[in-house]
PDB file of N, CA and C in Angstrom:
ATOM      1  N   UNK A   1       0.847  -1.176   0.000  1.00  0.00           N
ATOM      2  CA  UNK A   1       0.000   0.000   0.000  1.00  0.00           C
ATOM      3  C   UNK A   1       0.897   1.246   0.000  1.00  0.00           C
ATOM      4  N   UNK A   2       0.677   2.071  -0.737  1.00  0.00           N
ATOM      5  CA  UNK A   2       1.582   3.310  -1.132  1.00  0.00           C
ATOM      6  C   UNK A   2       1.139   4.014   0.380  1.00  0.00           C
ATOM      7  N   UNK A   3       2.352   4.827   0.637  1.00  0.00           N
ATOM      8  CA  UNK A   3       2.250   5.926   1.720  1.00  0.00           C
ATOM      9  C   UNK A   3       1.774   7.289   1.178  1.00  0.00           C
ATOM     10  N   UNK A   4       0.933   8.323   1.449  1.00  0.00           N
ATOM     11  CA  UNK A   4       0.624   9.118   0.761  1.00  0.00           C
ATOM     12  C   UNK A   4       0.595  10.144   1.841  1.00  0.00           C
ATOM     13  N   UNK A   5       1.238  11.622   1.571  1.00  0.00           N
ATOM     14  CA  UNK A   5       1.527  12.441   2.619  1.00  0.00           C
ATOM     15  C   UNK A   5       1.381  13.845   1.686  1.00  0.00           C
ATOM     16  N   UNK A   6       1.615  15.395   2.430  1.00  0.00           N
ATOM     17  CA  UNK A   6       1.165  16.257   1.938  1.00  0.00           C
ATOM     18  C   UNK A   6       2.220  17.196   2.841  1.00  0.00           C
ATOM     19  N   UNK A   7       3.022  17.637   1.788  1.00  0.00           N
ATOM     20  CA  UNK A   7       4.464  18.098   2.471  1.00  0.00           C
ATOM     21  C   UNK A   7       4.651  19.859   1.714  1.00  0.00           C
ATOM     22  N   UNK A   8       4.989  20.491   2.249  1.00  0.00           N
ATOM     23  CA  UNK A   8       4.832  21.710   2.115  1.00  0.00           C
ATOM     24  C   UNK A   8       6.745  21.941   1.253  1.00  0.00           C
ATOM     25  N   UNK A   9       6.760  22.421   0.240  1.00  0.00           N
ATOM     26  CA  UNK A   9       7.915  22.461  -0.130  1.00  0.00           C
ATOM     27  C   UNK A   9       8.685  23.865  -0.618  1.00  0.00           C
ATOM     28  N   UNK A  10       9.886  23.929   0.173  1.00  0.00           N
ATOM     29  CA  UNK A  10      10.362  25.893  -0.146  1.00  0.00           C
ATOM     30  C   UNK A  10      11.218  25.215  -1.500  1.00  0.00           C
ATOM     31  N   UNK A  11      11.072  26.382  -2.089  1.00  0.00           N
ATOM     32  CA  UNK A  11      12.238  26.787  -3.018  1.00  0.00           C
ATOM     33  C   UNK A  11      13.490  27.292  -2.701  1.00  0.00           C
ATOM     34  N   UNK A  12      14.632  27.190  -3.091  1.00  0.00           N
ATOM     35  CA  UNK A  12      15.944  27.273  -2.747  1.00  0.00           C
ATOM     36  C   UNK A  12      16.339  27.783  -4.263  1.00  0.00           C
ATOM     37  N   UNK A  13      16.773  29.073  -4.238  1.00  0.00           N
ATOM     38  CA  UNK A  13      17.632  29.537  -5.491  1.00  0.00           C
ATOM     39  C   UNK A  13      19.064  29.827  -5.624  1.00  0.00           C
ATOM     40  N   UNK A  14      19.808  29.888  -6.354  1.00  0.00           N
ATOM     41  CA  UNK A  14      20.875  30.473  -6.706  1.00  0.00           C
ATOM     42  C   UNK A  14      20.904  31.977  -6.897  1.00  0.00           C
ATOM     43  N   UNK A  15      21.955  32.582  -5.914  1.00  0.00           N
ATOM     44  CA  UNK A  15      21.337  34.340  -5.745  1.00  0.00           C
ATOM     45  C   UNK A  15      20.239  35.072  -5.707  1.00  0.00           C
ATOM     46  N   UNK A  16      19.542  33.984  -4.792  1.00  0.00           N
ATOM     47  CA  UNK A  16      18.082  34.790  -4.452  1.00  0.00           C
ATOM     48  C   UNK A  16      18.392  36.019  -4.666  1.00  0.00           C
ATOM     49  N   UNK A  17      18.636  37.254  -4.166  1.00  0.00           N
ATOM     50  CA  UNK A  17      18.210  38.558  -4.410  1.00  0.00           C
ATOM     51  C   UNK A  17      18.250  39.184  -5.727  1.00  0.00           C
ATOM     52  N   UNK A  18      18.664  38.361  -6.403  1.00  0.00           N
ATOM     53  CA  UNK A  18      18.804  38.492  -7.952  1.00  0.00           C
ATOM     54  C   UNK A  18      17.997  37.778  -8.988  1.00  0.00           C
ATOM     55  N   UNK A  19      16.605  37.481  -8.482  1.00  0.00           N
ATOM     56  CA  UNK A  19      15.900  36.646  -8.839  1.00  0.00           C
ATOM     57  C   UNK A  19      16.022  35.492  -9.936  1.00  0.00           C
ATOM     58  N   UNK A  20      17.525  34.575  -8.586  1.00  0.00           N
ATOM     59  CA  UNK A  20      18.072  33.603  -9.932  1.00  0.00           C
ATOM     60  C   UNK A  20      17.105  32.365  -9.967  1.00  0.00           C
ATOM     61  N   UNK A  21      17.631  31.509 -10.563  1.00  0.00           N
ATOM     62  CA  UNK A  21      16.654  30.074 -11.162  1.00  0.00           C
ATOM     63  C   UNK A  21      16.636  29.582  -9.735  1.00  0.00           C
ATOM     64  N   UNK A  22      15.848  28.838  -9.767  1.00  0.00           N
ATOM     65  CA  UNK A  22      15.681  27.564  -8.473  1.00  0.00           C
ATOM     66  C   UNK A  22      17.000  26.013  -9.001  1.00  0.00           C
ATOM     67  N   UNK A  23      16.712  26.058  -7.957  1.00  0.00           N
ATOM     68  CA  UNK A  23      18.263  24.711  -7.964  1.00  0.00           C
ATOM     69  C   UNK A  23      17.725  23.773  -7.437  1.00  0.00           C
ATOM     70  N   UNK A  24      16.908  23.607  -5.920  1.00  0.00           N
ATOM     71  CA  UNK A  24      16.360  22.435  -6.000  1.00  0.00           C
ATOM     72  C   UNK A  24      15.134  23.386  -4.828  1.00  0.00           C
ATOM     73  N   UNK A  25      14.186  21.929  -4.225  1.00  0.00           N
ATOM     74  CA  UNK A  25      13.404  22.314  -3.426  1.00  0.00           C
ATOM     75  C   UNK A  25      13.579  21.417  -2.560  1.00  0.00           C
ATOM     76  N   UNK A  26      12.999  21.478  -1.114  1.00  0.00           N
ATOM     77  CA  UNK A  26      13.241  20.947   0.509  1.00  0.00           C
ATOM     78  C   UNK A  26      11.735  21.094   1.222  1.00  0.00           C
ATOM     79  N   UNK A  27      11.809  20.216   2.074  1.00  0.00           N
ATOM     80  CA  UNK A  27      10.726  20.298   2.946  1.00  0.00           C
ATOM     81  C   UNK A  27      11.357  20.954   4.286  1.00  0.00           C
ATOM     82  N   UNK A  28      11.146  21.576   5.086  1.00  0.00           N
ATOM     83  CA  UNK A  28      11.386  21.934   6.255  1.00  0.00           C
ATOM     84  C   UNK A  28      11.234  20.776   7.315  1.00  0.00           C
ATOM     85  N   UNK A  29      12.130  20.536   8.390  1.00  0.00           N
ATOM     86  CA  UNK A  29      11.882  19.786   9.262  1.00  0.00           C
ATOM     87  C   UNK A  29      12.320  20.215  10.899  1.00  0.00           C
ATOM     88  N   UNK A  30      11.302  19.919  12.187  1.00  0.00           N
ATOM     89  CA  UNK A  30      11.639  20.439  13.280  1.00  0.00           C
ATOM     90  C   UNK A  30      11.707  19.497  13.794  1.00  0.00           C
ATOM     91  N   UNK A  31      12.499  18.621  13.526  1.00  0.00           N
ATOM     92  CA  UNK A  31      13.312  17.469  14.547  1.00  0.00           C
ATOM     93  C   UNK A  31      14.499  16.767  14.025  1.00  0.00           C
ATOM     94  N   UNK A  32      15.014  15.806  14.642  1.00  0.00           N
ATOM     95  CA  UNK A  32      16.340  14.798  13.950  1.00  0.00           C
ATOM     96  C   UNK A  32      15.523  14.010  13.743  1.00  0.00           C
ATOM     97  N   UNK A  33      14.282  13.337  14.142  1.00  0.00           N
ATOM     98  CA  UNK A  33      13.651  11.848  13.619  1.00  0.00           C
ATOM     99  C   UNK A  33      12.920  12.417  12.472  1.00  0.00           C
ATOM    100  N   UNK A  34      13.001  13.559  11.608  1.00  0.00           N
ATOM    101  CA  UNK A  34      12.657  13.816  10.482  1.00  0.00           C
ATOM    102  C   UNK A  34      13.169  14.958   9.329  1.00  0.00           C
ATOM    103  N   UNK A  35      13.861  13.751   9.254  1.00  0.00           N
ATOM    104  CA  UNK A  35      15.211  14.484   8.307  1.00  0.00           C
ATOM    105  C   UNK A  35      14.339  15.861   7.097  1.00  0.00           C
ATOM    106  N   UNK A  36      15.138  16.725   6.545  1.00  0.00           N
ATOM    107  CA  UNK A  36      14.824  17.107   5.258  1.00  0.00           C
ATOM    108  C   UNK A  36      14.311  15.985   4.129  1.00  0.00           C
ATOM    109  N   UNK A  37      13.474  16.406   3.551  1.00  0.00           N
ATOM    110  CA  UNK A  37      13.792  16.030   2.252  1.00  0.00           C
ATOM    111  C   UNK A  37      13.772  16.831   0.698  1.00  0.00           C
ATOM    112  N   UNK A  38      14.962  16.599   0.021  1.00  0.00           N
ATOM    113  CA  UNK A  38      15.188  17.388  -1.145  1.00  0.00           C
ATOM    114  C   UNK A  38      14.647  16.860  -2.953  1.00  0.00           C
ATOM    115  N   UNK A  39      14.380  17.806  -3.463  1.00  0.00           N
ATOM    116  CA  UNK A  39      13.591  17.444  -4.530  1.00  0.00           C
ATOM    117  C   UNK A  39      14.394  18.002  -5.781  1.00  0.00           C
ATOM    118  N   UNK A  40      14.926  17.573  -6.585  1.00  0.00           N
ATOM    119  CA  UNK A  40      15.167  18.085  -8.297  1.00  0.00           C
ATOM    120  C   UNK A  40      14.475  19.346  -8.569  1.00  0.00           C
ATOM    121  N   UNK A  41      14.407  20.267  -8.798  1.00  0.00           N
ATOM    122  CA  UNK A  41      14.005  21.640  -9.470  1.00  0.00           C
ATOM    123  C   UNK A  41      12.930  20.869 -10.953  1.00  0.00           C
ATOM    124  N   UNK A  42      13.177  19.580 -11.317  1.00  0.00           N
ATOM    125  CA  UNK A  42      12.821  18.905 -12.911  1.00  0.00           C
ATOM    126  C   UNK A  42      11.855  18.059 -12.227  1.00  0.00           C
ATOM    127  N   UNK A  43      11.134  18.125 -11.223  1.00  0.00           N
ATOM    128  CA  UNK A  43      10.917  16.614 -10.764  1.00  0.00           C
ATOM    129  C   UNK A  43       9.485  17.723  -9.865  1.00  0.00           C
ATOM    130  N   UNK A  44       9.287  18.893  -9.919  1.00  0.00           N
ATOM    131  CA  UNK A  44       8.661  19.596  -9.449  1.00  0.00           C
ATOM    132  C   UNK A  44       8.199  20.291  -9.694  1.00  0.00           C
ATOM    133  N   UNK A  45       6.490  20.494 -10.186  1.00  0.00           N
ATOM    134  CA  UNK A  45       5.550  21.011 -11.334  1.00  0.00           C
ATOM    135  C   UNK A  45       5.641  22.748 -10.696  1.00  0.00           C
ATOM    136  N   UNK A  46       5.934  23.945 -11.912  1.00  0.00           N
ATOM    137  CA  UNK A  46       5.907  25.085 -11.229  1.00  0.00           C
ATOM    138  C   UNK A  46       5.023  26.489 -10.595  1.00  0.00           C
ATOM    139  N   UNK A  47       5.173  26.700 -10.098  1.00  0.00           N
ATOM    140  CA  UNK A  47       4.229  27.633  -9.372  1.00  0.00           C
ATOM    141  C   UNK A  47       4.969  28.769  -8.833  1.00  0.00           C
ATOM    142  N   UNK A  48       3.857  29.543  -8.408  1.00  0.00           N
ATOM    143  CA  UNK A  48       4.869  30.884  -7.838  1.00  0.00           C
ATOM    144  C   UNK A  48       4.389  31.220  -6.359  1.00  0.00           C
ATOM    145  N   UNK A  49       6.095  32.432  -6.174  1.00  0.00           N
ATOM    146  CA  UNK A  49       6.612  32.076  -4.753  1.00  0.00           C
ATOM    147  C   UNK A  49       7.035  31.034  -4.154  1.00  0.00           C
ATOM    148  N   UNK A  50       7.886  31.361  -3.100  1.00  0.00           N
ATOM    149  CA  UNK A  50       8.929  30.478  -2.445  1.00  0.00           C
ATOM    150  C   UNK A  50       8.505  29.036  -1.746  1.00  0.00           C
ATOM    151  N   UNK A  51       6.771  28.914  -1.483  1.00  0.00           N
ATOM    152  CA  UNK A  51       6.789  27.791  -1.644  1.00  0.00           C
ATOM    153  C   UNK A  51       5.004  27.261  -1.654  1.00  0.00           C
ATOM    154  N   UNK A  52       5.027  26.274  -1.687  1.00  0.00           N
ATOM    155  CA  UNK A  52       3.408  25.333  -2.048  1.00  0.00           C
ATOM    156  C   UNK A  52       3.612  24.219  -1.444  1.00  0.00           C
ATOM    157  N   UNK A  53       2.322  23.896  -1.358  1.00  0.00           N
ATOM    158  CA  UNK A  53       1.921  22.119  -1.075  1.00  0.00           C
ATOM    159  C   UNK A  53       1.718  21.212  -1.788  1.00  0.00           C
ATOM    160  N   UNK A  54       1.880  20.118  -1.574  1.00  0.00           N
ATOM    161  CA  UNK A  54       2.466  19.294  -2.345  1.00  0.00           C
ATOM    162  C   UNK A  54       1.622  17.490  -2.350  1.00  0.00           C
ATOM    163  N   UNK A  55       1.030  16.894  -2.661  1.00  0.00           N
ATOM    164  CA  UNK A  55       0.640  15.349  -2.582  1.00  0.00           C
ATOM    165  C   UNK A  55       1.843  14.646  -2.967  1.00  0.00           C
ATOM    166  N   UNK A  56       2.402  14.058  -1.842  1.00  0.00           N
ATOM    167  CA  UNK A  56       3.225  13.193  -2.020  1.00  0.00           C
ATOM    168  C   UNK A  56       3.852  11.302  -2.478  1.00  0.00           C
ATOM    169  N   UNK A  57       3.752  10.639  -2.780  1.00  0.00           N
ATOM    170  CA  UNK A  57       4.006   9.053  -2.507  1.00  0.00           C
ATOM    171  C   UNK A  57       5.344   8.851  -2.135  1.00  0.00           C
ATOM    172  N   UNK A  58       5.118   7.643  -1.377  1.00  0.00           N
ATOM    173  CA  UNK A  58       6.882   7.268  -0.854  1.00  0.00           C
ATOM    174  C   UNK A  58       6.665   6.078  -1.757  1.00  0.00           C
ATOM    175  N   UNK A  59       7.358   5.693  -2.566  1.00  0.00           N
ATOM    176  CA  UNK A  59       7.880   4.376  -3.524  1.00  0.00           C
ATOM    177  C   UNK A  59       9.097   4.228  -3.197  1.00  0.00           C
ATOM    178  N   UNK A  60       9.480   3.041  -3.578  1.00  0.00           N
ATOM    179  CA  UNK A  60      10.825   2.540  -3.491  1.00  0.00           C
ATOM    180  C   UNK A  60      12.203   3.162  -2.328  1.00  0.00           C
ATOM    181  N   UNK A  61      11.189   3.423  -1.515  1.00  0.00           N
ATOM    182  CA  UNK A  61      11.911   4.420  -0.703  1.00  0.00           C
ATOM    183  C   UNK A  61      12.476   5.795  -1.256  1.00  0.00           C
ATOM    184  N   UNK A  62      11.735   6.213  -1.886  1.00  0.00           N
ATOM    185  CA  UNK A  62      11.745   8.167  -2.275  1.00  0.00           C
ATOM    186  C   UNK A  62      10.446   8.215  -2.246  1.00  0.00           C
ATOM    187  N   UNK A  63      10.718   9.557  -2.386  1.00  0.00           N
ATOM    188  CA  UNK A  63       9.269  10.289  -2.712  1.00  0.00           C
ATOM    189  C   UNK A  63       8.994  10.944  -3.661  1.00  0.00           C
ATOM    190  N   UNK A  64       8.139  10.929  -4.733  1.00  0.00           N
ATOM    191  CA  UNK A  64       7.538  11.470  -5.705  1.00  0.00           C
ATOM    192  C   UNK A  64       6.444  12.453  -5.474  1.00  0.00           C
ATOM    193  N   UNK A  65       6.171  13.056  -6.052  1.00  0.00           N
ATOM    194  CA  UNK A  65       5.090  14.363  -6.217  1.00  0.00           C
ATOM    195  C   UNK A  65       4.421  14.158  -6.761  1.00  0.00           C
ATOM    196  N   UNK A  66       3.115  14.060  -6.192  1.00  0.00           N
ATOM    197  CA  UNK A  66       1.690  13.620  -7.562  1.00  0.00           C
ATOM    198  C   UNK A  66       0.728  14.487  -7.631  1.00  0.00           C
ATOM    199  N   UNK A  67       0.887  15.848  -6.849  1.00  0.00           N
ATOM    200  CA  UNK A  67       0.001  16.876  -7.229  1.00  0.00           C
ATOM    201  C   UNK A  67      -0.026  18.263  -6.563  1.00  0.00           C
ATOM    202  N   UNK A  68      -0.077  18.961  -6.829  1.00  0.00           N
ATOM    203  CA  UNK A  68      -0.588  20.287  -5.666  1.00  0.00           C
ATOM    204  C   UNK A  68      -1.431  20.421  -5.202  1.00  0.00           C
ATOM    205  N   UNK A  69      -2.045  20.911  -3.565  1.00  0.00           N
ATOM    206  CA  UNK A  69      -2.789  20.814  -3.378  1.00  0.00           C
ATOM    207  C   UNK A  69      -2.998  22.078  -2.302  1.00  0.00           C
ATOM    208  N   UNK A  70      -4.076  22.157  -1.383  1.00  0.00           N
ATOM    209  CA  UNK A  70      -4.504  23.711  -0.635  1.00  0.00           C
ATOM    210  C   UNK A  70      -3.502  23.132   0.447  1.00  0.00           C
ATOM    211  N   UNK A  71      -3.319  23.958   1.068  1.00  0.00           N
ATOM    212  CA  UNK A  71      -2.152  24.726   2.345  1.00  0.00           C
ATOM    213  C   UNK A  71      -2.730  23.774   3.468  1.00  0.00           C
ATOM    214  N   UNK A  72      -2.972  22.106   3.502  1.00  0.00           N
ATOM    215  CA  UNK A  72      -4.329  21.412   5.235  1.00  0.00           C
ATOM    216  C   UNK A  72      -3.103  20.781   5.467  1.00  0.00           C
ATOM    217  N   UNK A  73      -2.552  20.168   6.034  1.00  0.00           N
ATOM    218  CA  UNK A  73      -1.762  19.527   6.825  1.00  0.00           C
ATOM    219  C   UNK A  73      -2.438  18.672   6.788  1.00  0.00           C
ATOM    220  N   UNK A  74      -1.861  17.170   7.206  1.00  0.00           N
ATOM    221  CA  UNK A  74      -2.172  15.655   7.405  1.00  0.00           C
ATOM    222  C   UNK A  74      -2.882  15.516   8.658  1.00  0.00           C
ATOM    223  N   UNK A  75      -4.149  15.036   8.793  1.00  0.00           N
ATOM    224  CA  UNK A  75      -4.683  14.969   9.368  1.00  0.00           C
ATOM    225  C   UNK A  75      -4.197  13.900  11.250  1.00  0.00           C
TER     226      UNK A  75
END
């Protein structure tokens, strides 16, 4: 059974104040039992501002992105 989660993801650029490209994206995390996790800039459908929500799957041990979705947290 697929794991399915809803992870809020920032953007990370190259010379932000210079409104450079994005390089990759990250989830924020407030503990050690939940590491970051980082995403391909190619692997992440685009939108604007620094960051959005996200429908997630864990496969093969990663996680893939299967949609955007409104700002609710996991219940």
């Amino acid at each position: 059974m697929p794991i399915l989660k809803r992870m809020e993801l920032h953007r990370s650029r190259l010379l932000p104040k210079d409104g450079g490209h994005t390089i990759f994206f990250h989830t924020q995390s407030s503990s050690r039992s939940r590491p970051q996790t980082f995403f391909d800039a190619q692997d992440v459908p685009e939108f604007e501002g620094d960051s959005a929500w996200f429908e997630c799957e864990r496969k093969g041990g990663r996680w893939h992105i299967l949609r955007r979705v409104d700002g609710i947290r996991d219940a």
